[in-house]
Every structure is written in C-alpha cells, then in structure tokens.
PDB file of N, CA and C in Angstrom:
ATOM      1  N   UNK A   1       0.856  -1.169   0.000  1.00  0.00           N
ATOM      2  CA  UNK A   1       0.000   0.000   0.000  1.00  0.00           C
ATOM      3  C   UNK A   1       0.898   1.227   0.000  1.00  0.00           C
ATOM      4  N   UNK A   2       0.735   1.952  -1.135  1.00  0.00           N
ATOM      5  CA  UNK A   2       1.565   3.221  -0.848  1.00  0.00           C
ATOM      6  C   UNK A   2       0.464   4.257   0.145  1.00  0.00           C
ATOM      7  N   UNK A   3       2.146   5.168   0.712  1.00  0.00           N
ATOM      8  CA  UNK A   3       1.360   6.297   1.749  1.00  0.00           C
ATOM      9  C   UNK A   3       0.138   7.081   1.569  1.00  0.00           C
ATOM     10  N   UNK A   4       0.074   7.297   0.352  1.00  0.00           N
ATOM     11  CA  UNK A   4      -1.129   8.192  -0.232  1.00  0.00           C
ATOM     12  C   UNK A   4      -2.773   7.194  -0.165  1.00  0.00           C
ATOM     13  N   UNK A   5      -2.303   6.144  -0.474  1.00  0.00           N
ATOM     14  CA  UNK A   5      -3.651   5.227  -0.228  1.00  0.00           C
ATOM     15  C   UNK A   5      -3.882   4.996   1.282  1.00  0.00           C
ATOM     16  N   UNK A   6      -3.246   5.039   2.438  1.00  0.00           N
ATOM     17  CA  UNK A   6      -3.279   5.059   3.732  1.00  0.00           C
ATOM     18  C   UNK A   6      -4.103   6.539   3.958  1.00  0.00           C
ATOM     19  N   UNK A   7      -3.169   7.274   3.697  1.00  0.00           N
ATOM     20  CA  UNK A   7      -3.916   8.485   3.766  1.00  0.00           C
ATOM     21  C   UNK A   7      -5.373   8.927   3.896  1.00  0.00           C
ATOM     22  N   UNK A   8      -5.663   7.839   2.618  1.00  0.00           N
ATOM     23  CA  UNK A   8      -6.715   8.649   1.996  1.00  0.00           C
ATOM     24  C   UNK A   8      -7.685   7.758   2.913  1.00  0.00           C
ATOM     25  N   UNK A   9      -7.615   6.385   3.543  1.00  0.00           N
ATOM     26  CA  UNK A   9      -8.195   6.040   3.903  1.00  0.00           C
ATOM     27  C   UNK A   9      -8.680   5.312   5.031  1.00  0.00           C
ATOM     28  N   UNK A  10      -7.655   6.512   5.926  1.00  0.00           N
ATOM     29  CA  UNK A  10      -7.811   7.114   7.499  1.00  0.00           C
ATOM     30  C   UNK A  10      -8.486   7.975   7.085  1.00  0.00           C
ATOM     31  N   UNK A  11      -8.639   9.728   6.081  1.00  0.00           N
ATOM     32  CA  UNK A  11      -9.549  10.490   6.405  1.00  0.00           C
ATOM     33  C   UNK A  11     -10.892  10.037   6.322  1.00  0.00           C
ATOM     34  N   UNK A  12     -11.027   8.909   5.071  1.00  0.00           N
ATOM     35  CA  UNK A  12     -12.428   8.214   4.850  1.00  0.00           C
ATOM     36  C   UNK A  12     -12.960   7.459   6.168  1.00  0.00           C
ATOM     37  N   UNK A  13     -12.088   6.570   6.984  1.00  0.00           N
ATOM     38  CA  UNK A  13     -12.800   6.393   8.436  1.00  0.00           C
ATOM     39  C   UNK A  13     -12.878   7.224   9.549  1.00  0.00           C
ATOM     40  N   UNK A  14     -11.820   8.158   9.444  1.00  0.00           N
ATOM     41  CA  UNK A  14     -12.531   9.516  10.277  1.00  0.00           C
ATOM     42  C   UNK A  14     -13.686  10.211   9.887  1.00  0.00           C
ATOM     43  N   UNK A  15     -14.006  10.263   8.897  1.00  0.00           N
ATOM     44  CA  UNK A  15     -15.401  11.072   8.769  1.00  0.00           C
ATOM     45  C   UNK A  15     -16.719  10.061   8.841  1.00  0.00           C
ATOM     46  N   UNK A  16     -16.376   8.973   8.765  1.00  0.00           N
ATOM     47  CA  UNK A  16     -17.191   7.825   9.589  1.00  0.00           C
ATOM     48  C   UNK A  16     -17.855   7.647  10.932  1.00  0.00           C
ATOM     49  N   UNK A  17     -16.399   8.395  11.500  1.00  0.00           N
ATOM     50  CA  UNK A  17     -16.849   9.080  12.815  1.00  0.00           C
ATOM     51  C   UNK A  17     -16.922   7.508  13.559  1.00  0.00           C
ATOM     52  N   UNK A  18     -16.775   6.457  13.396  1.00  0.00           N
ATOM     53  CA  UNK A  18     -17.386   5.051  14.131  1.00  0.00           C
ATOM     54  C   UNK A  18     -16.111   4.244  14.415  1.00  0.00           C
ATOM     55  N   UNK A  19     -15.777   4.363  15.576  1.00  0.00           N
ATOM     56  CA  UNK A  19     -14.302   3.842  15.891  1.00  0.00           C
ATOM     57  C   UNK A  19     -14.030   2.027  15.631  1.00  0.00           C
ATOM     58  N   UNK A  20     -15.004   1.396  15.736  1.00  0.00           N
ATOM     59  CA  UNK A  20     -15.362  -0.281  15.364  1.00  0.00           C
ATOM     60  C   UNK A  20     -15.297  -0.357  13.846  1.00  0.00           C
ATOM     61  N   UNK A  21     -15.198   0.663  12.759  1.00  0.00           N
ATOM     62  CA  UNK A  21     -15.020   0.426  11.291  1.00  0.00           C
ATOM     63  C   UNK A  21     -13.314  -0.048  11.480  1.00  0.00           C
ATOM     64  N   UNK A  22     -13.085  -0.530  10.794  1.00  0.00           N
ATOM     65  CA  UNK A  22     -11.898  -0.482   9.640  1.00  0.00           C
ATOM     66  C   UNK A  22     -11.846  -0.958   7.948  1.00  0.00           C
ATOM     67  N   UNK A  23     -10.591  -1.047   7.430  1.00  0.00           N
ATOM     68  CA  UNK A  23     -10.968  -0.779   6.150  1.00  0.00           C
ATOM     69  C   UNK A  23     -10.910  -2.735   5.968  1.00  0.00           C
ATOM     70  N   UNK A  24     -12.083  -3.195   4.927  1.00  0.00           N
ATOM     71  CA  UNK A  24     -11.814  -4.473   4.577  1.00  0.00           C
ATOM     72  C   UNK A  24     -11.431  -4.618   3.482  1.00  0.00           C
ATOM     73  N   UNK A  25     -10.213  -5.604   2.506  1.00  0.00           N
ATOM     74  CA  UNK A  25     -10.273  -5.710   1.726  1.00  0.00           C
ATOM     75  C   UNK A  25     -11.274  -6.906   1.168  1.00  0.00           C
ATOM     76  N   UNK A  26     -11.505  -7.023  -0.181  1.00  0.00           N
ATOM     77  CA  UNK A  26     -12.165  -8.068  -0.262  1.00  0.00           C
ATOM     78  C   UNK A  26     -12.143  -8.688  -2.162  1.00  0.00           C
ATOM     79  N   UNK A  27     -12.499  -9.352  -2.603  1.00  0.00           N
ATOM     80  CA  UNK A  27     -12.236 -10.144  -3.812  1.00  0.00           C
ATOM     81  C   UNK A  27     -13.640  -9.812  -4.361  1.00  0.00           C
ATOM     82  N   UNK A  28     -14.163  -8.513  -5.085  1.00  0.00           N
ATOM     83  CA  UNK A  28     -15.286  -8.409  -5.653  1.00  0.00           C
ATOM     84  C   UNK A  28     -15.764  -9.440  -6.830  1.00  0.00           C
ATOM     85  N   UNK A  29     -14.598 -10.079  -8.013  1.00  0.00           N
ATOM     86  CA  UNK A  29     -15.235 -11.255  -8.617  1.00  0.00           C
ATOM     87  C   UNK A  29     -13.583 -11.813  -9.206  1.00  0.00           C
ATOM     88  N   UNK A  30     -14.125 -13.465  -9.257  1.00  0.00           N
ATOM     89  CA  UNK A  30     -13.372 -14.133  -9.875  1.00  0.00           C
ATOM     90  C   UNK A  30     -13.284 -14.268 -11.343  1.00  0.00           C
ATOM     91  N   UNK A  31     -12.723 -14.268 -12.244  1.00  0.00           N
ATOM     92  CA  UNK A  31     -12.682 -15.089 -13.574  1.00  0.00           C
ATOM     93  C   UNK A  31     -11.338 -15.355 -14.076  1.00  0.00           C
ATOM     94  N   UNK A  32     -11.857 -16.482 -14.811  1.00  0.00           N
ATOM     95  CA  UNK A  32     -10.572 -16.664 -15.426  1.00  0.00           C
ATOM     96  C   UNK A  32      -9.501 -17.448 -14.326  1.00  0.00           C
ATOM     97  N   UNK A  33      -8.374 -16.685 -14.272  1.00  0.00           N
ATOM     98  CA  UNK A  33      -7.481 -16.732 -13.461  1.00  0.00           C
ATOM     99  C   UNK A  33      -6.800 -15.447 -12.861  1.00  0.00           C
ATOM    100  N   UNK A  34      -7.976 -14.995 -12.568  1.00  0.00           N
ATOM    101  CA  UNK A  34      -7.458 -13.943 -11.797  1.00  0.00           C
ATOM    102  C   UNK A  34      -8.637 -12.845 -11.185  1.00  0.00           C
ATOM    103  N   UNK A  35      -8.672 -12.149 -10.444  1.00  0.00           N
ATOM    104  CA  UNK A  35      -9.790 -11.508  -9.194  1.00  0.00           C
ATOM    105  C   UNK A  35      -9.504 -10.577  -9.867  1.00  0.00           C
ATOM    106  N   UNK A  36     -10.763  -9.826  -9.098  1.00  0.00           N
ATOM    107  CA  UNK A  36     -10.614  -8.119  -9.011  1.00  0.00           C
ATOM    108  C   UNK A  36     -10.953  -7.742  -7.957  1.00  0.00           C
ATOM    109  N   UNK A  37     -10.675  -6.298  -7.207  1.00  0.00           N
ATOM    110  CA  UNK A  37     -10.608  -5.908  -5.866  1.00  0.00           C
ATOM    111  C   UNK A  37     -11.555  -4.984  -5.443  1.00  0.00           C
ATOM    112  N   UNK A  38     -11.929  -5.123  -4.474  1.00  0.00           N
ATOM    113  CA  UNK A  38     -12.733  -4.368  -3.730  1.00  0.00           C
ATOM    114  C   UNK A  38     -12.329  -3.124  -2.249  1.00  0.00           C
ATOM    115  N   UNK A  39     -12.666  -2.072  -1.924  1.00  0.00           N
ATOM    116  CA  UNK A  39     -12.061  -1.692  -0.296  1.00  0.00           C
ATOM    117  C   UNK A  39     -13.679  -1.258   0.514  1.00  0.00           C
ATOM    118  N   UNK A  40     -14.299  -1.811   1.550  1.00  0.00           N
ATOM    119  CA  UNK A  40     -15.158  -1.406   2.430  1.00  0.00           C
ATOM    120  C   UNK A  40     -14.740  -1.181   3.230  1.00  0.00           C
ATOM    121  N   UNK A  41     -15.652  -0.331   4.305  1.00  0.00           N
ATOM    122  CA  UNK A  41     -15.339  -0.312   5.565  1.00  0.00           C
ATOM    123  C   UNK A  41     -16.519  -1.064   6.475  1.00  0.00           C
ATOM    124  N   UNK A  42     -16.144  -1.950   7.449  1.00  0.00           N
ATOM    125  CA  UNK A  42     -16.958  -3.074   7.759  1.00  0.00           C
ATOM    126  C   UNK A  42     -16.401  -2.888   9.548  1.00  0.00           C
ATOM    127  N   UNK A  43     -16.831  -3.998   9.936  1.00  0.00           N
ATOM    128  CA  UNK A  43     -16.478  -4.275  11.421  1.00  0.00           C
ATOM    129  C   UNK A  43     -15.900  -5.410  11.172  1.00  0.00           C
ATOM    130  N   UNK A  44     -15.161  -5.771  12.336  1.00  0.00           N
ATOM    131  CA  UNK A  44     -14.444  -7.267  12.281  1.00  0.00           C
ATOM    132  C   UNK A  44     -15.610  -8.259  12.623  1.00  0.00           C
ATOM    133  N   UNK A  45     -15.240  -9.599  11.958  1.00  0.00           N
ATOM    134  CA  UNK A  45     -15.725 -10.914  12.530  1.00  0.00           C
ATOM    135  C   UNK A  45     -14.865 -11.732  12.778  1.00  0.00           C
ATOM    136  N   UNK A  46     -15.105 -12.429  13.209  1.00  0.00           N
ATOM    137  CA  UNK A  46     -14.282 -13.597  13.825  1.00  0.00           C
ATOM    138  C   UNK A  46     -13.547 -14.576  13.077  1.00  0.00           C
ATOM    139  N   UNK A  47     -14.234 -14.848  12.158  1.00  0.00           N
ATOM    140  CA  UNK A  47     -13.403 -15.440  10.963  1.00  0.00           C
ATOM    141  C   UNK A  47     -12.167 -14.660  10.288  1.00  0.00           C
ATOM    142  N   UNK A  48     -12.100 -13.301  10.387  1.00  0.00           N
ATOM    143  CA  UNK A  48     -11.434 -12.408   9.608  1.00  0.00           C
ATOM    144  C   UNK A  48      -9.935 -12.678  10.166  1.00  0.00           C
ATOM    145  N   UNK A  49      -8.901 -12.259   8.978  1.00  0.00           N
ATOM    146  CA  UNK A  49      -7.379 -12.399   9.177  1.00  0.00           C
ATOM    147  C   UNK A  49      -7.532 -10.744   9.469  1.00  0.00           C
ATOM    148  N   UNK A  50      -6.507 -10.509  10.245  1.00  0.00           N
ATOM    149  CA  UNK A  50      -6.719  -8.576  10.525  1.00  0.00           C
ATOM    150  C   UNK A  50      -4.637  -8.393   9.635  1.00  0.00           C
ATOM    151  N   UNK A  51      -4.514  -7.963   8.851  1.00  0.00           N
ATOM    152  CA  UNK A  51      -3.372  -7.776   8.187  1.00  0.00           C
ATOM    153  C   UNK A  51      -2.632  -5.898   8.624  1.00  0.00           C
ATOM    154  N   UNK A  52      -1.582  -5.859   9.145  1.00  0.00           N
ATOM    155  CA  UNK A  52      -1.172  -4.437   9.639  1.00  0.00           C
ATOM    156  C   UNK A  52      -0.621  -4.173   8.401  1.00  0.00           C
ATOM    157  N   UNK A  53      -0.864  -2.796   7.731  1.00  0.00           N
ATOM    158  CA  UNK A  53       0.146  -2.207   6.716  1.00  0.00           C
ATOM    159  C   UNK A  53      -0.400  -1.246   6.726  1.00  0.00           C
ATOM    160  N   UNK A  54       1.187   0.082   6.961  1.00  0.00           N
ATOM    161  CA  UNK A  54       1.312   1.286   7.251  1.00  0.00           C
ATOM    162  C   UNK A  54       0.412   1.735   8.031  1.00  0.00           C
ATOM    163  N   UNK A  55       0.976   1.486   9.557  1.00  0.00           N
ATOM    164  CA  UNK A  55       0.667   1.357  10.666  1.00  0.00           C
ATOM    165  C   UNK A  55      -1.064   1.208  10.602  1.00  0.00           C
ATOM    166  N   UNK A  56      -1.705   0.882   9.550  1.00  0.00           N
ATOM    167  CA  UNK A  56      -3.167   0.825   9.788  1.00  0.00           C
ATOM    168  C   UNK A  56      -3.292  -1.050   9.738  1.00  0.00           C
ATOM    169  N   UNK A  57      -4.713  -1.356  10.792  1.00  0.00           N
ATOM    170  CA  UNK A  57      -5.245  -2.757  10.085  1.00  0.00           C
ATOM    171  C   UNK A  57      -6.498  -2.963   9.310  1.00  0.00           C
ATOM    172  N   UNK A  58      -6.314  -3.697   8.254  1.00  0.00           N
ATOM    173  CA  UNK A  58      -7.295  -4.211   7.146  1.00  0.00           C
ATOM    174  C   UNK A  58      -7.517  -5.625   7.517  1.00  0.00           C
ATOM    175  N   UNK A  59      -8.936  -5.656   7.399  1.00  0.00           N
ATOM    176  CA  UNK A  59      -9.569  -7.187   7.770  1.00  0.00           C
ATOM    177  C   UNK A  59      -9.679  -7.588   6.012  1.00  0.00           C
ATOM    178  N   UNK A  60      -9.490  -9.306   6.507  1.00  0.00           N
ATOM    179  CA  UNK A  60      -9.197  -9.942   4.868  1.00  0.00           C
ATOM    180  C   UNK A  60     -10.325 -11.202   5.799  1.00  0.00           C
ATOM    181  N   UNK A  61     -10.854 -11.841   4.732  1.00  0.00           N
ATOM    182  CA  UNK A  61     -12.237 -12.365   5.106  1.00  0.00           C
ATOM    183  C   UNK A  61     -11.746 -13.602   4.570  1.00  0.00           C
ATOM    184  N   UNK A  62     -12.018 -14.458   4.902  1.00  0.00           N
ATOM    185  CA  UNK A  62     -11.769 -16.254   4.618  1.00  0.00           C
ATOM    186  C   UNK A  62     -11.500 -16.792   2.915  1.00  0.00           C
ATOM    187  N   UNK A  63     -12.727 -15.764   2.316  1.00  0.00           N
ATOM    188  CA  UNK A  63     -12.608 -16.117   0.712  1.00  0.00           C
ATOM    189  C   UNK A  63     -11.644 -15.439  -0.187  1.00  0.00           C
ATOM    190  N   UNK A  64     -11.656 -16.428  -0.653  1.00  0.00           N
ATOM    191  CA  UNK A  64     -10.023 -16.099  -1.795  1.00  0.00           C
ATOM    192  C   UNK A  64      -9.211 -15.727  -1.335  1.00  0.00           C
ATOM    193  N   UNK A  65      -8.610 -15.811   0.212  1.00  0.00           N
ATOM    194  CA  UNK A  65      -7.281 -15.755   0.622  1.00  0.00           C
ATOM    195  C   UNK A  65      -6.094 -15.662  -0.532  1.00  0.00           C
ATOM    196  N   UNK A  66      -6.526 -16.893  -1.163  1.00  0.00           N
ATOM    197  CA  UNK A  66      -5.439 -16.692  -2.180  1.00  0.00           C
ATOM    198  C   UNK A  66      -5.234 -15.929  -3.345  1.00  0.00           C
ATOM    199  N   UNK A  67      -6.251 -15.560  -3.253  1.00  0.00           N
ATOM    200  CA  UNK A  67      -5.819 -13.851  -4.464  1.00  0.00           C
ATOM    201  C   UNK A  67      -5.663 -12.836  -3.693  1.00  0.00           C
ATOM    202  N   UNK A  68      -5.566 -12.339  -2.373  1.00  0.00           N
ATOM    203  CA  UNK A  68      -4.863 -11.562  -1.482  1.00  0.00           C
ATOM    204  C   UNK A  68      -3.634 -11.845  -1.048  1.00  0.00           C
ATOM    205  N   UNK A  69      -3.170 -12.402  -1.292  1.00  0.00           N
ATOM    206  CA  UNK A  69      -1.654 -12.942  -1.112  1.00  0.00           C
ATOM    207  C   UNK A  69      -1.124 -12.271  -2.441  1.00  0.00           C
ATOM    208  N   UNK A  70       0.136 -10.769  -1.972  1.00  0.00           N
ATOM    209  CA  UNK A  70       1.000  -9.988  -2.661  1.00  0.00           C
ATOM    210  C   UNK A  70      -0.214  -8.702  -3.327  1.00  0.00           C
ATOM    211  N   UNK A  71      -1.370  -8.728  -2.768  1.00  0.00           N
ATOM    212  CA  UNK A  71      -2.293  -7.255  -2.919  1.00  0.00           C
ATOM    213  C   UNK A  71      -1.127  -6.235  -2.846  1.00  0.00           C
ATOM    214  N   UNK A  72      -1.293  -5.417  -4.151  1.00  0.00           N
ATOM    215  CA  UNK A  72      -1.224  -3.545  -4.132  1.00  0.00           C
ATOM    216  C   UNK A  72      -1.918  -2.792  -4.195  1.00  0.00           C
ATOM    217  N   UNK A  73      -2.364  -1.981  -2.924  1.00  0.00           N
ATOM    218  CA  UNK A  73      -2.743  -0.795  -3.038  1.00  0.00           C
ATOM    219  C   UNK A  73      -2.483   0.228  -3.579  1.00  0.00           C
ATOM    220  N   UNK A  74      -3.165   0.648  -4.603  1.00  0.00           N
ATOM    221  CA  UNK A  74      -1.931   2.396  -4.557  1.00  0.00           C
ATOM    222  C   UNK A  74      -3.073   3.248  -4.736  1.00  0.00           C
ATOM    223  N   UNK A  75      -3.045   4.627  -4.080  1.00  0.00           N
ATOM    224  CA  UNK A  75      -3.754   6.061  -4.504  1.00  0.00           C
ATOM    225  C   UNK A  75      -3.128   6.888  -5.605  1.00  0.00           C
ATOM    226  N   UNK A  76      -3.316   6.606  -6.817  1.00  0.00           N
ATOM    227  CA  UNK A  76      -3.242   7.606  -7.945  1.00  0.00           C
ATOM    228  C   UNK A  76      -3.539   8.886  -8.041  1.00  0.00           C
ATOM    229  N   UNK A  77      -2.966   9.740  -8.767  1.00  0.00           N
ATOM    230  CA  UNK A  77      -3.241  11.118  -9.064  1.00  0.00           C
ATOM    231  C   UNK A  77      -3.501  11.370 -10.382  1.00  0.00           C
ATOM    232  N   UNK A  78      -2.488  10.601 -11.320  1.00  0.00           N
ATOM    233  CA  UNK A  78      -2.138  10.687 -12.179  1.00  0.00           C
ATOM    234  C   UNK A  78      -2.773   8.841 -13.197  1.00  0.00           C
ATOM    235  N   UNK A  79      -3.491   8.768 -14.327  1.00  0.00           N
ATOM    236  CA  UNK A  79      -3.582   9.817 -14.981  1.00  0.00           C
ATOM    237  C   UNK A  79      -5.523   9.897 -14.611  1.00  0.00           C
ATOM    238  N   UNK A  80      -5.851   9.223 -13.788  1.00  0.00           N
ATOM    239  CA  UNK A  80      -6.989   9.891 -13.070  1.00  0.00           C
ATOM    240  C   UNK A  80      -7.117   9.554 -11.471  1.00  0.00           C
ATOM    241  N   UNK A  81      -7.307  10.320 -10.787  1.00  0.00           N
ATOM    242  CA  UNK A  81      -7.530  10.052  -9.471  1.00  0.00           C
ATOM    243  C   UNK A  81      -8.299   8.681  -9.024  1.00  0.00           C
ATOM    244  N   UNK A  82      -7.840   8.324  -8.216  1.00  0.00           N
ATOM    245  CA  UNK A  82      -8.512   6.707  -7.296  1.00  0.00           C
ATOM    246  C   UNK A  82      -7.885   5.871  -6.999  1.00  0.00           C
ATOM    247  N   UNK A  83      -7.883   4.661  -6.409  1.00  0.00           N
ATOM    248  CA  UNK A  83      -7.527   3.760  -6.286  1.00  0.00           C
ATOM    249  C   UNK A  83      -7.383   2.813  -7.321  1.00  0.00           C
ATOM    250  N   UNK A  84      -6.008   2.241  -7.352  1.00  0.00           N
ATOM    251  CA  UNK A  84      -6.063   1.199  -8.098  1.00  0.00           C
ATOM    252  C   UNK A  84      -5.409  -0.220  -7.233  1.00  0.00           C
ATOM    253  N   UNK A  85      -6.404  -1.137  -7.521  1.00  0.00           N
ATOM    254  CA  UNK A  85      -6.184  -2.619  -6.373  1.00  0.00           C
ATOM    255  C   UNK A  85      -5.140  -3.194  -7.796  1.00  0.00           C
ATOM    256  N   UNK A  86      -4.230  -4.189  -7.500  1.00  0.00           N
ATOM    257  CA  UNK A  86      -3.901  -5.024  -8.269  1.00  0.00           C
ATOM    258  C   UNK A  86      -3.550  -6.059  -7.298  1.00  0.00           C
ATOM    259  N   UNK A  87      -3.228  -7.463  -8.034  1.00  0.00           N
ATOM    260  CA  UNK A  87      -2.054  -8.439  -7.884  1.00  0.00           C
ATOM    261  C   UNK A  87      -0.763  -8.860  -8.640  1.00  0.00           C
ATOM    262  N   UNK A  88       0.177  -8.349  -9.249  1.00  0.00           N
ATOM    263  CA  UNK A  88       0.594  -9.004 -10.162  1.00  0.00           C
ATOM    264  C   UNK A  88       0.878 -10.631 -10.245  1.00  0.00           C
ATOM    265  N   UNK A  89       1.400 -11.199  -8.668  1.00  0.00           N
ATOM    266  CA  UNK A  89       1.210 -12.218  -8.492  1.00  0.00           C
ATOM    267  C   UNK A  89       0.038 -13.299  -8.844  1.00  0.00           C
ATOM    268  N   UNK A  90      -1.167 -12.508  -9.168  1.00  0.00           N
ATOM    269  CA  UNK A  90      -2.891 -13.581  -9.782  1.00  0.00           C
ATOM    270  C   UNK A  90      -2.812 -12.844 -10.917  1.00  0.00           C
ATOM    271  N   UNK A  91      -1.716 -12.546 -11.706  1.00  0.00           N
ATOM    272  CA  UNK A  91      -2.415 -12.330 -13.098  1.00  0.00           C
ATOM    273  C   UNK A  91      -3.070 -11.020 -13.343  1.00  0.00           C
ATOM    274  N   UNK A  92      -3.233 -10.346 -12.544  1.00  0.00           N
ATOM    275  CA  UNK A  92      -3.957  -8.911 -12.336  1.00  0.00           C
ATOM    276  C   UNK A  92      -3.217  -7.805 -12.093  1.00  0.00           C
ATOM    277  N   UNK A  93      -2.508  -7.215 -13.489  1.00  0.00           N
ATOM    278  CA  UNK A  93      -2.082  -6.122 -13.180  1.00  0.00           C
ATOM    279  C   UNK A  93      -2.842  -4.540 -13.824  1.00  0.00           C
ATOM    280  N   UNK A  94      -4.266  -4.959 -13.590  1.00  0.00           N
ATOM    281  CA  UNK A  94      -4.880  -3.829 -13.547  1.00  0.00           C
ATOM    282  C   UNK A  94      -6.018  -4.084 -14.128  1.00  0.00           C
ATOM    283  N   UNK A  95      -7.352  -3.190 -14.308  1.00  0.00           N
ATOM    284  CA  UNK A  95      -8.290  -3.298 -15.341  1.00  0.00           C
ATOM    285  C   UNK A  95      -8.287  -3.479 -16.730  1.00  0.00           C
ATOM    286  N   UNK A  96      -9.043  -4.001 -17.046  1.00  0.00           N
ATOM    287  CA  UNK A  96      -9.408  -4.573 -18.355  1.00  0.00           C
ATOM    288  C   UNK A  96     -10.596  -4.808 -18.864  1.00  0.00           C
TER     289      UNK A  96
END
C-alpha cells in the first residue's frame, strides 16, 4: 500500500466518525485466473485475518485468501484520481 492510499483512507474512516469500522479488503469477482478488488469499511468478525500495513489494520475475510496474497494498493493522481487494487502475483495487473 503506498502512503497516499493510507492516507486517503484514514480520512475516509474519520469522517465515519465510528471507531469499530476499519478498512476491509475483499475479492469483488473471480474469472478466469485472476480476481478483481474491492475496499469497504466493515467491522471485524471472527473469521477475519486482521493484516497491519502502514501502521493501519485491514480485515481480509476467509474467501479467496489466495488472491490476497501480494495485494497492491496504490492512490493515484495521475492519470486519473482513485484507487487502483492489483495483484501481479494472480495475473492482475490492472483493469481490463
């Protein structure tokens, strides 16, 4: 996760205002051989892996563990603002 994607999404759970959120990642769909990514903000369950990066924790949820294994975060500026999830490790180095 680069700093700018941390950033951006501590101010997004501060204005949440709800100290029990954090950010979840999650595997919005499979095909092929390879996922695509999702970011909510959820509460923990019990099943959840809680993963620390840049000093924040992200809950990772039981399914598709294995296309979260080597996740990049990054916050873009350039050449349009947002997030972009990848894996290069699953085959996913970006939209398509």
């Amino acid at each position: 996760m680069n700093s700018l994607a941390a950033k951006k999404i501590r101010e997004a759970l501060a204005q949440e205002n709800k100290p029990e959120l954090k950010c979840r990642v999650y595997v919005d769909h499979v095909h092929g051989d390879h996922a695509h990514y999702g970011l909510a903000f959820d509460t923990q369950k019990p099943e959840d892996e809680v993963v620390t990066v840049q000093d924040m924790e992200l809950l990772v949820g039981p399914d598709n563990k294995d296309f979260i294994d080597g996740l990049s975060i990054k916050y873009l500026l350039y050449p349009s603002e947002g997030f972009k999830i990848t894996n290069p490790n699953k085959n996913n180095h970006g939209d398509h």
